[in-house]
C-alpha atoms as a PDB file:
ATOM      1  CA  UNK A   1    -120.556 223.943  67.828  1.00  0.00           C
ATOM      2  CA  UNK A   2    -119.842 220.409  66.985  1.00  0.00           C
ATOM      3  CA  UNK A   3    -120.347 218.389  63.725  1.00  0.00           C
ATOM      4  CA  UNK A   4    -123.095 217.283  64.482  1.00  0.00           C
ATOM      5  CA  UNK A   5    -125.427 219.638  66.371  1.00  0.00           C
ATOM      6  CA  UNK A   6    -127.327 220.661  63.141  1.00  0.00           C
ATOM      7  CA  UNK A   7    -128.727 217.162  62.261  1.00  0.00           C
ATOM      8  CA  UNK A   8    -129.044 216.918  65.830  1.00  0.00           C
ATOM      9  CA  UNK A   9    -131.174 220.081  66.252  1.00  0.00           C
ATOM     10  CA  UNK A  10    -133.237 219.274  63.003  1.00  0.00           C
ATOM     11  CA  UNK A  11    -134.082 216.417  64.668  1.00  0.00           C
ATOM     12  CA  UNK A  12    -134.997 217.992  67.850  1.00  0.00           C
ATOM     13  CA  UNK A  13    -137.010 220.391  65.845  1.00  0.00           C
ATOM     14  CA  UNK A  14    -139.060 217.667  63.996  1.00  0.00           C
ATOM     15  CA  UNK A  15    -139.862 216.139  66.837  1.00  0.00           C
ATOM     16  CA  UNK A  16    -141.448 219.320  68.024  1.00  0.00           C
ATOM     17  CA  UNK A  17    -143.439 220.160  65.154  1.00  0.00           C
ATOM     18  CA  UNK A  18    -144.329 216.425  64.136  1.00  0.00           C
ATOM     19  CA  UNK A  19    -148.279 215.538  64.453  1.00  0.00           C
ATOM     20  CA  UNK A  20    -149.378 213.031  67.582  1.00  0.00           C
ATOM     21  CA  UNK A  21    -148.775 209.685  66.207  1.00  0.00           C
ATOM     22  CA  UNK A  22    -152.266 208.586  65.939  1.00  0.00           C
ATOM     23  CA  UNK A  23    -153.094 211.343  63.864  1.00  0.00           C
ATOM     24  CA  UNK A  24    -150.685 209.895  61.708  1.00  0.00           C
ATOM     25  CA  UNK A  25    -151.884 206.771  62.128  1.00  0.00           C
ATOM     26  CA  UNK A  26    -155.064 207.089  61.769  1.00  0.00           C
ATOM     27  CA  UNK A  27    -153.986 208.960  58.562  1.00  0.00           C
ATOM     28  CA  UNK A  28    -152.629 205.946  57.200  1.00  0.00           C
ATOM     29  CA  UNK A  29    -155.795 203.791  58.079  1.00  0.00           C
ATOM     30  CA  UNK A  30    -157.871 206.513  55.858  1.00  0.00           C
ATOM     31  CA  UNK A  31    -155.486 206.317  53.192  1.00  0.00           C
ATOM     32  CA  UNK A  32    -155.637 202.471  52.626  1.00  0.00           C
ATOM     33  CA  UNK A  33    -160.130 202.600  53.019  1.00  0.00           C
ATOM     34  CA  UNK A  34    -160.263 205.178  50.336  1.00  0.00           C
ATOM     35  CA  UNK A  35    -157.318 204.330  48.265  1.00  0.00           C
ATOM     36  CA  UNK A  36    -156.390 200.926  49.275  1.00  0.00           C
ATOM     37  CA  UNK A  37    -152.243 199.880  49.595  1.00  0.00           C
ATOM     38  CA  UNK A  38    -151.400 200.916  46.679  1.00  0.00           C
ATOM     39  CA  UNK A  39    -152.603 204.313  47.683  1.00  0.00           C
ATOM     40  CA  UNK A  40    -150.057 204.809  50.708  1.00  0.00           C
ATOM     41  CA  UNK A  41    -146.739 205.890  50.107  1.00  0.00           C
ATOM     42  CA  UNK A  42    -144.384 207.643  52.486  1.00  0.00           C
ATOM     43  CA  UNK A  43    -144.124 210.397  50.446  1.00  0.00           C
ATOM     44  CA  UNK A  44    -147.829 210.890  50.349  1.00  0.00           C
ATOM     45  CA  UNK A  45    -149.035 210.240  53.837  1.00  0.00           C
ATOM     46  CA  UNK A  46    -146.126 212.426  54.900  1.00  0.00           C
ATOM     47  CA  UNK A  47    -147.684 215.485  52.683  1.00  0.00           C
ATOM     48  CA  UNK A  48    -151.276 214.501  54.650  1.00  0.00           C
ATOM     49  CA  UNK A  49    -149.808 215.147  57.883  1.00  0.00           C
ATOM     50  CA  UNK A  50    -147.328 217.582  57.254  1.00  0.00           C
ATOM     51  CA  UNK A  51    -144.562 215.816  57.227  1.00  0.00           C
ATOM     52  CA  UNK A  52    -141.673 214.802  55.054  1.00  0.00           C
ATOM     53  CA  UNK A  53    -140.774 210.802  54.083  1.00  0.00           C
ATOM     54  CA  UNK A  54    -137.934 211.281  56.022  1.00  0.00           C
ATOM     55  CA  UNK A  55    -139.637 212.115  59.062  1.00  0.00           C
ATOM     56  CA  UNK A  56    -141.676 209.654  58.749  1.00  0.00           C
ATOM     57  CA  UNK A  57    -138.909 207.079  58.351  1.00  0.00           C
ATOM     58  CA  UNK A  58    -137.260 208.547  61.499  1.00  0.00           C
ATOM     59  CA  UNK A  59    -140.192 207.315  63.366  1.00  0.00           C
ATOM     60  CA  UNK A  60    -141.288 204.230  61.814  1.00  0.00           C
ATOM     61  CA  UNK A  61    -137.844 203.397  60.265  1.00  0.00           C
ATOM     62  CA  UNK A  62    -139.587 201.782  57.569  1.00  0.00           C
ATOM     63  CA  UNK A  63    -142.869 201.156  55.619  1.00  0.00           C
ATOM     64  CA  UNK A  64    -142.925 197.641  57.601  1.00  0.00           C
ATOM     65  CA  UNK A  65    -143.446 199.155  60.907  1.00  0.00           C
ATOM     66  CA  UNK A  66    -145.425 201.487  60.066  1.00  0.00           C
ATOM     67  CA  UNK A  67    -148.257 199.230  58.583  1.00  0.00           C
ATOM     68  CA  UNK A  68    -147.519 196.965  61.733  1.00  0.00           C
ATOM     69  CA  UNK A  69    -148.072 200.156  64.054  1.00  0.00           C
ATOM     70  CA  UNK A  70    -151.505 200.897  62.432  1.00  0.00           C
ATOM     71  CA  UNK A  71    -152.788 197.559  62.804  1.00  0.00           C
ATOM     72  CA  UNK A  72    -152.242 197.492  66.382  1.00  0.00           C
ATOM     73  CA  UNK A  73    -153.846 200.967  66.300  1.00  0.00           C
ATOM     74  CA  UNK A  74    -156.714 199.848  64.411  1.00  0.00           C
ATOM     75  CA  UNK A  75    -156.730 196.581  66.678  1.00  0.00           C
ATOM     76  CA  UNK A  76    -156.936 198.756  70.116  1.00  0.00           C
ATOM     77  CA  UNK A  77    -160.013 199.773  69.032  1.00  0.00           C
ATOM     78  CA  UNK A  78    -161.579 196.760  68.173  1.00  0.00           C
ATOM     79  CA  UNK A  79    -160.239 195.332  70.876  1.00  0.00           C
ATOM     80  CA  UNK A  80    -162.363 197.877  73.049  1.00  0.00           C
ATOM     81  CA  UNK A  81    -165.379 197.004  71.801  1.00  0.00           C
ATOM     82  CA  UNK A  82    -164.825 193.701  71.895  1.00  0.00           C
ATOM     83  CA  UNK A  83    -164.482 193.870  75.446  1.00  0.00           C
ATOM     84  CA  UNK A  84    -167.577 195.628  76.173  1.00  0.00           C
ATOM     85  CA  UNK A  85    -169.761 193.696  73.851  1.00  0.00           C
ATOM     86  CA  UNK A  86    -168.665 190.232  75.742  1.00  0.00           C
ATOM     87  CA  UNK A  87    -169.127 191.684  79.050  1.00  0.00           C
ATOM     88  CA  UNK A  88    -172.713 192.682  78.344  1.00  0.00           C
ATOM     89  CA  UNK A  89    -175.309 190.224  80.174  1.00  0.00           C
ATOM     90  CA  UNK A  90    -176.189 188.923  77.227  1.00  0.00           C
ATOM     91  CA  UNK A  91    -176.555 185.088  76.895  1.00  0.00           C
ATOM     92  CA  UNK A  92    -173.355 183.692  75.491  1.00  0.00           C
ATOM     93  CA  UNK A  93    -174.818 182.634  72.609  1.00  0.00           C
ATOM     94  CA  UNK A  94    -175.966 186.298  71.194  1.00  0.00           C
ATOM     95  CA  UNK A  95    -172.398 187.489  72.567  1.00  0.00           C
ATOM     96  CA  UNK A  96    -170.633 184.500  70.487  1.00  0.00           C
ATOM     97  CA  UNK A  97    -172.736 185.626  67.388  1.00  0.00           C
ATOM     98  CA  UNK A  98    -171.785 189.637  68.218  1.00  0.00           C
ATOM     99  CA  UNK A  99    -167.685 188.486  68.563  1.00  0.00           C
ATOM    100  CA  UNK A 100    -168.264 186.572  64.992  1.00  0.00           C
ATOM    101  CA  UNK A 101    -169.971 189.647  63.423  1.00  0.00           C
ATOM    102  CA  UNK A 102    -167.196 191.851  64.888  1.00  0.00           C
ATOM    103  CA  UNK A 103    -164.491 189.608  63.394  1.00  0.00           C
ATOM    104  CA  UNK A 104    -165.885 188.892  59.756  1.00  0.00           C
ATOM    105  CA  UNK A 105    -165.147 192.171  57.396  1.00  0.00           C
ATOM    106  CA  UNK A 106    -167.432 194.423  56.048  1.00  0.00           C
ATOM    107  CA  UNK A 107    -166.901 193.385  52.782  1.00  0.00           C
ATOM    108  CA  UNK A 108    -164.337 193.501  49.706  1.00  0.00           C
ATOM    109  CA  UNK A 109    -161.492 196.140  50.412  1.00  0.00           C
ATOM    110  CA  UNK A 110    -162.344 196.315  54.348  1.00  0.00           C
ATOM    111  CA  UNK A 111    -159.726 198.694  54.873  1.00  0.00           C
ATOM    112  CA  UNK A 112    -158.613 197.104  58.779  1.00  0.00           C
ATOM    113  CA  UNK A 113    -158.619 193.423  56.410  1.00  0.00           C
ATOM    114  CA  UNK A 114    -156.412 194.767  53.745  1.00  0.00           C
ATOM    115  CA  UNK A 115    -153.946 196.087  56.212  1.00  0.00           C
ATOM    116  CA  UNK A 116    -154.158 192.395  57.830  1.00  0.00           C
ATOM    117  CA  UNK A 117    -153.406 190.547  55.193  1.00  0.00           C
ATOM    118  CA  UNK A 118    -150.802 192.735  53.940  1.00  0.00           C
ATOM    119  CA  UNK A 119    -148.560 192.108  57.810  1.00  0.00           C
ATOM    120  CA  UNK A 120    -149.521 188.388  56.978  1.00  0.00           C
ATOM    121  CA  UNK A 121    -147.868 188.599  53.862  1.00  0.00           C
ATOM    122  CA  UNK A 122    -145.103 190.630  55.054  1.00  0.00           C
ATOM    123  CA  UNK A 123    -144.798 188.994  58.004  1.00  0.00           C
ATOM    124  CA  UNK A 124    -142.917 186.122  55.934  1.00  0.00           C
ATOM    125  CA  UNK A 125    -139.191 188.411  56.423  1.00  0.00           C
ATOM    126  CA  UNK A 126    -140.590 189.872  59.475  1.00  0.00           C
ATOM    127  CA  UNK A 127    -138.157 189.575  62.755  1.00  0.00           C
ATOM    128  CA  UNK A 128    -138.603 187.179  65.721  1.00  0.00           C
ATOM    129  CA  UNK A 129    -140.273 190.727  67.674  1.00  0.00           C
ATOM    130  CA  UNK A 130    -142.551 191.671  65.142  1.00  0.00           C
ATOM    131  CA  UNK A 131    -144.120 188.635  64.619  1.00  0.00           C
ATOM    132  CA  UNK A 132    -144.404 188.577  67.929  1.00  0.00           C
ATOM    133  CA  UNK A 133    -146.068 191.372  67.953  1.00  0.00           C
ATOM    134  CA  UNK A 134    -148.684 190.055  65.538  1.00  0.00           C
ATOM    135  CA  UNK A 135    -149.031 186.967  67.603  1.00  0.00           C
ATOM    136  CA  UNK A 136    -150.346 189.453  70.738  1.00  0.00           C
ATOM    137  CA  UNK A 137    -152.940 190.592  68.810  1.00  0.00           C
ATOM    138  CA  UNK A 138    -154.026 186.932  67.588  1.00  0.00           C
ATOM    139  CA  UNK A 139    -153.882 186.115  70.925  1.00  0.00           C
ATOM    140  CA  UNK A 140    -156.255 188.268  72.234  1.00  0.00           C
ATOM    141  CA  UNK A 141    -158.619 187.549  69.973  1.00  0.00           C
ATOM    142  CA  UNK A 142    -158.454 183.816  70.932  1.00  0.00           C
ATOM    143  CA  UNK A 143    -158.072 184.339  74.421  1.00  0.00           C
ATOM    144  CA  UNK A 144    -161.988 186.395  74.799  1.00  0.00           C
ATOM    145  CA  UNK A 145    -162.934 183.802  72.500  1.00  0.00           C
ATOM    146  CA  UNK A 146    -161.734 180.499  75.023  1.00  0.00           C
ATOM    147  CA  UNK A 147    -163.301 182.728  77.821  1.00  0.00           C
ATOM    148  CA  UNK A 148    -166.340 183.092  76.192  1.00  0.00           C
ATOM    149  CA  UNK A 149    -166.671 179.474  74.971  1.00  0.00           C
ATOM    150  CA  UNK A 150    -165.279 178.163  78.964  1.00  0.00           C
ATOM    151  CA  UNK A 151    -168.393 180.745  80.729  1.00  0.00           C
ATOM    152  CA  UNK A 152    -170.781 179.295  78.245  1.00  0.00           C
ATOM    153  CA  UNK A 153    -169.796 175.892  78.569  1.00  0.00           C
ATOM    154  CA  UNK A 154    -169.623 176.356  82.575  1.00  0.00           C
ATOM    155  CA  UNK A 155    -173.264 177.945  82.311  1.00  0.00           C
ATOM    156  CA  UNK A 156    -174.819 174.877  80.380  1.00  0.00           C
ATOM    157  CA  UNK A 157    -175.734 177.164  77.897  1.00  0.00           C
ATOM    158  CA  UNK A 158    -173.231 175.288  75.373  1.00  0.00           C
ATOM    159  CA  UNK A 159    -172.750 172.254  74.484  1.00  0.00           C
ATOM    160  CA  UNK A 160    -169.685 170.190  76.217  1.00  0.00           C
ATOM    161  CA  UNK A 161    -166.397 171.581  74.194  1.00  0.00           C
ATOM    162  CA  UNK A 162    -162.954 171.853  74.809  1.00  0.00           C
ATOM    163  CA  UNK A 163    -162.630 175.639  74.749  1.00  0.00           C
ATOM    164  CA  UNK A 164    -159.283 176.356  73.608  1.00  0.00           C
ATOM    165  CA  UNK A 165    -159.412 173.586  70.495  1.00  0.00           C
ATOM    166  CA  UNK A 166    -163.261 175.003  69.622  1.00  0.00           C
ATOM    167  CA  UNK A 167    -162.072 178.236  69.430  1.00  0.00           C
ATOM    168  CA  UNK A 168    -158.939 177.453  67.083  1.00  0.00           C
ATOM    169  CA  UNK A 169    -161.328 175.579  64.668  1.00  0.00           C
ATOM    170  CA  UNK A 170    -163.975 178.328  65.104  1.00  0.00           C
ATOM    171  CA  UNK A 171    -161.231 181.039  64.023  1.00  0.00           C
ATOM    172  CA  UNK A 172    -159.445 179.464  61.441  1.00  0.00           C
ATOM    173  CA  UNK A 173    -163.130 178.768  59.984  1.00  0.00           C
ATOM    174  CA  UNK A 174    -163.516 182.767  59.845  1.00  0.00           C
ATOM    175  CA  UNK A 175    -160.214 183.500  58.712  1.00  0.00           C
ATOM    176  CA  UNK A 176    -160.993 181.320  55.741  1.00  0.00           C
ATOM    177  CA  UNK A 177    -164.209 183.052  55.079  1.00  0.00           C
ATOM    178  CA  UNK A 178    -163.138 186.708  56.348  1.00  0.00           C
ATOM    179  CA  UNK A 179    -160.215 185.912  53.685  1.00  0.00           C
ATOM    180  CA  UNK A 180    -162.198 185.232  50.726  1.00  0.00           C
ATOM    181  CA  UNK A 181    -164.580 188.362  51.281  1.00  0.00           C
ATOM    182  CA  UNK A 182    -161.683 190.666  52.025  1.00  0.00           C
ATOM    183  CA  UNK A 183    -160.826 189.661  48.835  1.00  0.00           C
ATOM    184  CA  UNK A 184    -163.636 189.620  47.221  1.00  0.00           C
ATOM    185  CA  UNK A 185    -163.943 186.561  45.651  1.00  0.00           C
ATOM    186  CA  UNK A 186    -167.572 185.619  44.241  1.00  0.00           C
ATOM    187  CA  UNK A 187    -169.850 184.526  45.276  1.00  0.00           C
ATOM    188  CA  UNK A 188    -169.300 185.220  48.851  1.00  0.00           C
ATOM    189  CA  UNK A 189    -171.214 188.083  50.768  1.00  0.00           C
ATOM    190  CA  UNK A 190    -170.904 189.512  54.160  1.00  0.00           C
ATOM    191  CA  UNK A 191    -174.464 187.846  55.102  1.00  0.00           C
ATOM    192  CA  UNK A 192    -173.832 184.386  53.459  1.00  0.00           C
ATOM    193  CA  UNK A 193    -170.681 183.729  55.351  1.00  0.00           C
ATOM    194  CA  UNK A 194    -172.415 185.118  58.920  1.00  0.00           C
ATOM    195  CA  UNK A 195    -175.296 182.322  57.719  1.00  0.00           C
ATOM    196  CA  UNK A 196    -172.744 179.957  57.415  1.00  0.00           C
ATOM    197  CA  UNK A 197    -170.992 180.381  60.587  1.00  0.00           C
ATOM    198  CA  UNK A 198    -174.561 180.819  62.670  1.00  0.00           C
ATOM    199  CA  UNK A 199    -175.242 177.735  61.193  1.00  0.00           C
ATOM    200  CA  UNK A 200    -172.371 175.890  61.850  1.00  0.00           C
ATOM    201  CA  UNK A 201    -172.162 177.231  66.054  1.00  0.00           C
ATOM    202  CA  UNK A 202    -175.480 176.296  66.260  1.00  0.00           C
ATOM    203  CA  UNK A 203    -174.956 172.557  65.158  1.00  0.00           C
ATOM    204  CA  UNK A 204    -171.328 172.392  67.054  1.00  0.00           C
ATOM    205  CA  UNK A 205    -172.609 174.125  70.454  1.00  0.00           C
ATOM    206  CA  UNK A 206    -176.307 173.709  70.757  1.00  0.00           C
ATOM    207  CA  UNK A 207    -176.900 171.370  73.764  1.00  0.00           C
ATOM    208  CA  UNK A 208    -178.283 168.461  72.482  1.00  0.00           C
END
């Protein structure tokens, strides 16, 4: 037997017996909406899903990835639903407000915001593929936006706009606000900052 064939067979073994990864995943995502960051540690999401920190670090080699690797998780599914609620036959405008109420958070603490804004934050040491990572999932976002705006626009049901430079503005307006609830800075509610962005599409895109 050679040096090495017991770490290699532990190894082999925890693989076997580790839980599907979006059970552990998923895990995570509970963690952080009933606990919030603070709340998930290694140590304790490994005891949730049977598994030791080291195991856990042998698959997501660090705390880093493994936040990154639930928010694309978490992102899959929204990114489902986004799909189907924009290809209902809807008029644009009711599918426009349905993407913004989709987008904004729930409120202070939404767990899939916290988890954002802690890969923004990390995302400042972050390597050239992670944050390209991130940038694939703020890119699909923008891109069902542009094709939204570009059917709506194409359909008269819209005012005139450049798509792609509307739909920057119109997401850097609800990262602002989705910011400040996620936060929960006062006096900002879920419903005032939908009023304010209804109100603000309708004056940009109604067709005058």
């Amino acid at each position: 037997m050679t040096a090495d064939a017991g770490p290699a067979r532990a190894a082999r073994a925890a693989r076997r017996n580790a839980p599907p990864r979006e059970d552990v995943l998923a895990a995570a995502m509970a963690v952080i909406a009933e606990r919030g960051l603070d709340g998930l540690t290694m140590a304790g999401l490994g005891r949730q899903v049977g598994m030791s920190s080291g195991h856990l670090l042998y698959y997501f080699r660090s705390k880093d990835e493994l936040l990154l690797q639930t928010l694309e998780w978490s992102e899959a599914a929204l990114g489902t639903e986004r799909r189907a609620l924009l290809s209902r036959r809807d008029p644009v405008g009711a599918r426009l407000r349905a993407y913004v109420d989709l987008y904004v958070p729930e409120g202070a603490r939404d767990p899939h915001w916290t988890l954002w804004l802690e890969v923004w934050n990390r995302s400042q040491d972050a390597g050239p593929r992670e944050r390209d990572r991130q940038a694939a999932i703020e890119g699909a976002w923008h891109r069902d936006l542009v094709a939204l705006l570009a059917e709506g626009v194409s359909r008269g049901e819209l005012r005139p706009v450049d798509p792609d430079r509307f739909a920057t503005r119109l997401r850097a307006l609800l990262d602002g606000f989705s910011i400040q609830l996620a936060v929960g800075l006062p006096p900002l509610s879920r419903q005032g900052v939908l009023e304010h962005v209804h109100e603000f599409l309708d004056d940009a895109l109604t067709p005058a």
